[in-house]
Protein backbone atom coordinates (compact mmCIF):
# COMPACT_ATOMS: atom_id res chain seq x y z
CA UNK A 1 -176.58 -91.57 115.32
CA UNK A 2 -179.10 -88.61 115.29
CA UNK A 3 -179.04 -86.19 118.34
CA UNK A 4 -180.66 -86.62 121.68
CA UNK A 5 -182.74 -83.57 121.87
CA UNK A 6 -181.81 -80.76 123.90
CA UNK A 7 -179.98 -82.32 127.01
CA UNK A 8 -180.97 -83.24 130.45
CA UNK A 9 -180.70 -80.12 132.66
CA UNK A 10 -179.20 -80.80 136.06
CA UNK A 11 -179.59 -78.12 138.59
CA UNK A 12 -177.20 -77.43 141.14
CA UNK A 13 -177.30 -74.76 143.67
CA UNK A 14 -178.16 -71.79 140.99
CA UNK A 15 -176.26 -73.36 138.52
CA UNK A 16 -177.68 -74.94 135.29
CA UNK A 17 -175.59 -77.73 133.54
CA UNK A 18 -176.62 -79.98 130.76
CA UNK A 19 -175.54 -82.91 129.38
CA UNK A 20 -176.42 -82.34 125.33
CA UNK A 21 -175.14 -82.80 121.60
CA UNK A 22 -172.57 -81.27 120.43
CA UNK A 23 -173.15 -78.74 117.28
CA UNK A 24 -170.99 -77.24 114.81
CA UNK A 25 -170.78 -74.18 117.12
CA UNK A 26 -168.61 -76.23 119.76
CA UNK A 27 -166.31 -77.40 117.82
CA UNK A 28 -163.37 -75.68 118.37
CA UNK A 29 -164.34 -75.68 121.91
CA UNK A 30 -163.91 -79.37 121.83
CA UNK A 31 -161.16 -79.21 119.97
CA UNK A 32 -158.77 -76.94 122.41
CA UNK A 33 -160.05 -79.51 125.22
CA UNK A 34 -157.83 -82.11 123.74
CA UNK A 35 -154.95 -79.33 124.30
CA UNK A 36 -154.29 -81.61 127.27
CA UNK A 37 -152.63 -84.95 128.49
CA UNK A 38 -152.47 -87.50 127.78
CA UNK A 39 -154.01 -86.28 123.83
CA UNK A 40 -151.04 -84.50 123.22
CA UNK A 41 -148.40 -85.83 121.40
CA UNK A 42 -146.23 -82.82 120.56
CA UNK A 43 -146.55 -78.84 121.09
CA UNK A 44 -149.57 -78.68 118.95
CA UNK A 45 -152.89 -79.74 119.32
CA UNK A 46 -153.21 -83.54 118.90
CA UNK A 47 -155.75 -84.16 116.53
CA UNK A 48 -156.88 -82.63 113.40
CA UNK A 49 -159.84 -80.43 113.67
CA UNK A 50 -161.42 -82.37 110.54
CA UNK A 51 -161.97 -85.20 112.55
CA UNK A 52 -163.44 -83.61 115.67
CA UNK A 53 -165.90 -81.62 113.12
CA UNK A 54 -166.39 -85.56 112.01
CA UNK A 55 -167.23 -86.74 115.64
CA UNK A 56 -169.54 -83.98 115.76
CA UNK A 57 -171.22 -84.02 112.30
CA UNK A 58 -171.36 -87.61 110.64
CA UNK A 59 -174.44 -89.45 111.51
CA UNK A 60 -172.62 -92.44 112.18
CA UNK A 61 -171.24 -90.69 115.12
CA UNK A 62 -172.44 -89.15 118.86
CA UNK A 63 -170.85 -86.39 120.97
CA UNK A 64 -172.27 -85.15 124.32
CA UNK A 65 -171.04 -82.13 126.26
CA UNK A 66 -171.28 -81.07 129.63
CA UNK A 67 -171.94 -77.56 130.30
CA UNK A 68 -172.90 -75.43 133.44
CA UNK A 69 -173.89 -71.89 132.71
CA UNK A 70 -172.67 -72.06 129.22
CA UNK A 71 -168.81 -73.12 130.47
CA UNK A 72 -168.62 -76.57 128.57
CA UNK A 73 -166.36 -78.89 131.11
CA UNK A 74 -166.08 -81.62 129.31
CA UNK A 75 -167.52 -83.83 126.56
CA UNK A 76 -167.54 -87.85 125.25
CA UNK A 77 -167.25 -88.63 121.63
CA UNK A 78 -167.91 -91.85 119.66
CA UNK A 79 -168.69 -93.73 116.23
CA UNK A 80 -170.94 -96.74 115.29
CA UNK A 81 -168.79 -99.44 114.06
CA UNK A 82 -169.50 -102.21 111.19
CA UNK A 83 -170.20 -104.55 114.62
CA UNK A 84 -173.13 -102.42 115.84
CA UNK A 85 -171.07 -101.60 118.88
CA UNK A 86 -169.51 -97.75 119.49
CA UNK A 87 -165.76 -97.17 119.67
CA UNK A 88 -165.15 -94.53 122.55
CA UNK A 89 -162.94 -92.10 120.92
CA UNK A 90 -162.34 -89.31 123.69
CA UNK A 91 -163.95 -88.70 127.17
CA UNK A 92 -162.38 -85.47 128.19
CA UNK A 93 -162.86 -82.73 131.04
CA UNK A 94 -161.36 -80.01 131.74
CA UNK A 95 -158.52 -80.69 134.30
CA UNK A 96 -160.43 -78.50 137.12
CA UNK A 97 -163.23 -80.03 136.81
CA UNK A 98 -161.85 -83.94 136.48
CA UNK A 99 -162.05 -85.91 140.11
CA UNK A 100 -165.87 -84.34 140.49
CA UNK A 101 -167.60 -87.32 138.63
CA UNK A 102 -168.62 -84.83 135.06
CA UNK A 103 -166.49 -87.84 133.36
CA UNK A 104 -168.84 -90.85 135.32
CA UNK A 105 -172.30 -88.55 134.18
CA UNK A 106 -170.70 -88.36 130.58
CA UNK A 107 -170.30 -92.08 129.89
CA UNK A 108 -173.93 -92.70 132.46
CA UNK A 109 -175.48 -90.45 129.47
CA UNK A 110 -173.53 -91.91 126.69
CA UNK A 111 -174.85 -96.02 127.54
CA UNK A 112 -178.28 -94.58 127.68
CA UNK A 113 -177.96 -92.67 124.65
CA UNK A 114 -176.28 -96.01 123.12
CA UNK A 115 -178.55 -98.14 124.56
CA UNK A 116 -181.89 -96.20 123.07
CA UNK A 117 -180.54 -96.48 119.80
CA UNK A 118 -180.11 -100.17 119.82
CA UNK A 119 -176.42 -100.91 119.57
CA UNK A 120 -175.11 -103.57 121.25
CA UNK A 121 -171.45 -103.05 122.97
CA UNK A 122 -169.27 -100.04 123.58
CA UNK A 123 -165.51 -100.56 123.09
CA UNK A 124 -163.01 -98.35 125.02
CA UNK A 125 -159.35 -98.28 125.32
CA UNK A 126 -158.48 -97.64 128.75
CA UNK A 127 -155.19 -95.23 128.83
CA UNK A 128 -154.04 -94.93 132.39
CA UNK A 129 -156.25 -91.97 133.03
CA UNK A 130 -159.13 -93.47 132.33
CA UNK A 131 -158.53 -96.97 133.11
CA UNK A 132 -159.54 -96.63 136.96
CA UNK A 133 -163.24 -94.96 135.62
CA UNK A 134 -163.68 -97.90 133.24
CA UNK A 135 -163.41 -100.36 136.00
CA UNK A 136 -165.93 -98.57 137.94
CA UNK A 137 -168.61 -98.48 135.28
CA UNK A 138 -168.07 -102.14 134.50
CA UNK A 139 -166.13 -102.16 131.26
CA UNK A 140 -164.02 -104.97 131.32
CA UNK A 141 -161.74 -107.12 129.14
CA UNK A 142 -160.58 -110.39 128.57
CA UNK A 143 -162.09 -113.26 126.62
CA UNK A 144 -165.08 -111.50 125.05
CA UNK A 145 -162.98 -108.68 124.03
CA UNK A 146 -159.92 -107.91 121.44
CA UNK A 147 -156.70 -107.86 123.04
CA UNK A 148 -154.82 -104.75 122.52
CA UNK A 149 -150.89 -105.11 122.03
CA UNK A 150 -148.49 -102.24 121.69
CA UNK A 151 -144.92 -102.55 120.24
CA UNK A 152 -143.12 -98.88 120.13
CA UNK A 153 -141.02 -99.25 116.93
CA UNK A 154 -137.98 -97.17 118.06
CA UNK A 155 -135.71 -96.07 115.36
CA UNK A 156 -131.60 -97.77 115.37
């Protein structure tokens, strides 16, 4: 997906905070982000580092962090599909920061960064964290979209 420069700066108060790429050097910052719910599944971190480096790295794929005065908060993270629309892997902040809109600017940042590039949907699973924040920046489902079904297999 290529990068989008250096970031919009947003100034608030005396605070600087960008919205920017992700590099190699934040990578394990992203990575203990996702020590949270609802990405953990056990004690350990959820999710192999490999495949945030991945997120960060491949070409095919676009992370954006927010940072204020070199604190990153939060970040978004997705990958070009064979359909020419993005799958939404993670949209995570920091759970001080959540309920102060960083997770609205993330996605705002993430369409435009989508849309400059010329791909034509984003795709997002809505977990119940996220699925009020979906609604609110017009995601929906339902006839133009797959239909996701779930079936725990539970062991007898």
């Amino acid at each position: 997906m290529g990068t989008m420069g250096k970031g919009h700066r947003l100034f608030h108060g005396k605070m600087s905070t960008a919205i920017r790429p992700a590099t190699e050097a934040d990578i394990d910052t992203i990575h203990q982000l996702l020590d949270m719910e609802p990405f953990k599944y056990d004690d350990g971190l959820p999710y192999e580092r490999s495949w945030i480096e991945q997120l960060v790295t491949n070409e095919r794929c676009l992370t954006l962090l927010y940072e204020t005065d070199g604190l990153i908060k939060g970040f978004i993270s997705g990958e070009v599909m064979v359909s020419g629309a993005v799958m939404l892997w993670f949209c995570a902040v920091l759970p001080q920061y959540q309920q102060k809109n960083i997770g609205i600017r993330l996605y705002q940042e993430f369409e435009k960064a989508c849309k400059a590039r010329g791909y034509n949907a984003i795709l997002a699973y809505g977990f119940k964290t996220s699925a009020s924040m979906l609604n609110r920046l017009q995601f929906h489902s339902g006839e133009h979209t797959y239909k996701e079904f779930y079936k725990p297999l539970k062991e007898e």
